[in-house]
C-alpha atoms as a PDB file:
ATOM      1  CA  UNK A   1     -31.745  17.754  -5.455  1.00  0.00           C
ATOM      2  CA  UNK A   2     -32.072  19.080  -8.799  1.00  0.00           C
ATOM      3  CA  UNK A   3     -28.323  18.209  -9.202  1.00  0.00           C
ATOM      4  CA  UNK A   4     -29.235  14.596  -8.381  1.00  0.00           C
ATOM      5  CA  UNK A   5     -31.166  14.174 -11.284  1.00  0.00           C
ATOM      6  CA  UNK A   6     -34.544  15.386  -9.578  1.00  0.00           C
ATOM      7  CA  UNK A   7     -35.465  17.989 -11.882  1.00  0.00           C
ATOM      8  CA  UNK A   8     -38.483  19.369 -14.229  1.00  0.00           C
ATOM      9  CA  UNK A   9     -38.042  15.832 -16.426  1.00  0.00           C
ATOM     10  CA  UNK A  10     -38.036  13.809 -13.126  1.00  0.00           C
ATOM     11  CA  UNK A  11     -40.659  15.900 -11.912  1.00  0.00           C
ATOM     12  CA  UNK A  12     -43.365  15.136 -15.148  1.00  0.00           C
ATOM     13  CA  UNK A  13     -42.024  11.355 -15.870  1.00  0.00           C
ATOM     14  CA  UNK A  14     -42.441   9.890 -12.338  1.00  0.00           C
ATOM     15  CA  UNK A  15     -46.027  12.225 -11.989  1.00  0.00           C
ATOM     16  CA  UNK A  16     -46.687   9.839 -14.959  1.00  0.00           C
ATOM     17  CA  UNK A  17     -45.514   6.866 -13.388  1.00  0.00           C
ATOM     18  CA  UNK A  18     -47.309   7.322 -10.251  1.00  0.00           C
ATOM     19  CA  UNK A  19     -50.683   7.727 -12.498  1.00  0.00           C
ATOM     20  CA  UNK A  20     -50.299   4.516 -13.899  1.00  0.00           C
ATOM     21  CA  UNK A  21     -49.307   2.917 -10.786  1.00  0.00           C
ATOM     22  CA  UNK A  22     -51.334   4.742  -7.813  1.00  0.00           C
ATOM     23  CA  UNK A  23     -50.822   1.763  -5.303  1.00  0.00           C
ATOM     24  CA  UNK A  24     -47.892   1.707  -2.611  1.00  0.00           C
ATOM     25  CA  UNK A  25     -45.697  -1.370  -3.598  1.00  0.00           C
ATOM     26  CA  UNK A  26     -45.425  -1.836   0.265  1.00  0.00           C
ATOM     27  CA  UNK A  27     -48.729  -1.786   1.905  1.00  0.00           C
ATOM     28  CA  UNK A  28     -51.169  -1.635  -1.206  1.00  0.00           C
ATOM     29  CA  UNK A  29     -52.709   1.766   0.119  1.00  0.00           C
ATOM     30  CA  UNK A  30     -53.940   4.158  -3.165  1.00  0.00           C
ATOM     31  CA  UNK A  31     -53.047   7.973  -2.050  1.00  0.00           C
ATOM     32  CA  UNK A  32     -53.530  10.842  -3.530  1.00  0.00           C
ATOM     33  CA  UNK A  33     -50.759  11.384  -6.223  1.00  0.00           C
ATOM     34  CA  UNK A  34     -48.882  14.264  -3.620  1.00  0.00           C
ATOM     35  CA  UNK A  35     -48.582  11.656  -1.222  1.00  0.00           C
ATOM     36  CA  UNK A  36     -46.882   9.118  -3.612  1.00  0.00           C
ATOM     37  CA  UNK A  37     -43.132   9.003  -4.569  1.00  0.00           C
ATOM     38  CA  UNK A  38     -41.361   6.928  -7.041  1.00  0.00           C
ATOM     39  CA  UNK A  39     -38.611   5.107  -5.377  1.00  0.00           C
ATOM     40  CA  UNK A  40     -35.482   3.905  -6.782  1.00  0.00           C
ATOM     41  CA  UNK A  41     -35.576  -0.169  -5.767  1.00  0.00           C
ATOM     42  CA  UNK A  42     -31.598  -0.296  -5.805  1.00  0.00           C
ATOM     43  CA  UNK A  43     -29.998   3.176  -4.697  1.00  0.00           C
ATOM     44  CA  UNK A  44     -28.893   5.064  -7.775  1.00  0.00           C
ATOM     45  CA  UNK A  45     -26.294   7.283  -5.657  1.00  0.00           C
ATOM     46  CA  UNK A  46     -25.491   9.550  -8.857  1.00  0.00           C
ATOM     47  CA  UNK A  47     -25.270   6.652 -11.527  1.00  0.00           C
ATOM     48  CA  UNK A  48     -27.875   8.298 -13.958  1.00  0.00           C
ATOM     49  CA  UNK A  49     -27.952   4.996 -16.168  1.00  0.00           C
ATOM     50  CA  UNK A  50     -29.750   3.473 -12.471  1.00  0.00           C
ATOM     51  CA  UNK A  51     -31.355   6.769 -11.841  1.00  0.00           C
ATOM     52  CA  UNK A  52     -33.741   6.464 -15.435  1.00  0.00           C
ATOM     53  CA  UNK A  53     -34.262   3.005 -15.299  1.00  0.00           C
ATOM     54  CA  UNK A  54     -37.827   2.420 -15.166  1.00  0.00           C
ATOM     55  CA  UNK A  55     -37.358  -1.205 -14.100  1.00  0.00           C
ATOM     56  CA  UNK A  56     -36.108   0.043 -10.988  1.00  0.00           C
ATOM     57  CA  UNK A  57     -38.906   2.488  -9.783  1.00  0.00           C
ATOM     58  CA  UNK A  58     -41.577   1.688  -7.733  1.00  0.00           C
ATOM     59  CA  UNK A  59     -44.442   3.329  -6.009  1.00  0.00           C
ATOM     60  CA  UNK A  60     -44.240   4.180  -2.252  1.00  0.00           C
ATOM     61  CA  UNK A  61     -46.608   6.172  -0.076  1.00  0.00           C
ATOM     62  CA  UNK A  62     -44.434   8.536   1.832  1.00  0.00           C
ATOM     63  CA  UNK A  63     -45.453   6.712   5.001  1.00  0.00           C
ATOM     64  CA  UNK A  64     -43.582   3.445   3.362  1.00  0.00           C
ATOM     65  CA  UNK A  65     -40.859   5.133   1.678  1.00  0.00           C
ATOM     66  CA  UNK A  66     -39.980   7.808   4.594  1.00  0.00           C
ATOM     67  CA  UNK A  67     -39.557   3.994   6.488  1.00  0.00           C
ATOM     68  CA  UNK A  68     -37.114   2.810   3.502  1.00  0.00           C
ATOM     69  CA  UNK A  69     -35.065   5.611   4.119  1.00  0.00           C
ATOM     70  CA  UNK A  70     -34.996   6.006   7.814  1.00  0.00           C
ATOM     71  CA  UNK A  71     -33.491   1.833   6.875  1.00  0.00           C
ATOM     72  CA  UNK A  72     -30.680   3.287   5.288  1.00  0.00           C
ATOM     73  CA  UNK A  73     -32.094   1.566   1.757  1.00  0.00           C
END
């Protein structure tokens, strides 16, 4: 993962995202911050210029985003 982009800068700027937006974007449910991601909107698959964009990120619970992803989105 961490060659995906997912590393220790990942790891403190979406903790800060999910902060300022607690809520799942899918359901509206507010969980604790370990059981919020940040989810790429439109799949980044390795374009890092995607990956950082902070326009597409949003907050999932992993209930909601486990979902996305079992989608194939």
């Amino acid at each position: 993962s961490t060659d995906r982009g997912y590393n220790y800068k990942w790891q403190k700027v979406s903790r800060n995202f999910r902060l300022a937006q607690p809520a799942c974007n899918e359901c509206g449910v507010v969980e604790s911050l370990n059981n919020m991601v940040v989810d790429h909107i439109v799949p980044h698959r390795g374009d890092m210029q995607i990956f950082w964009d902070p326009n597409n990120w949003q907050s999932l619970c992993r209930t909601c985003h486990n979902k996305k992803t079992a989608r194939g989105e």
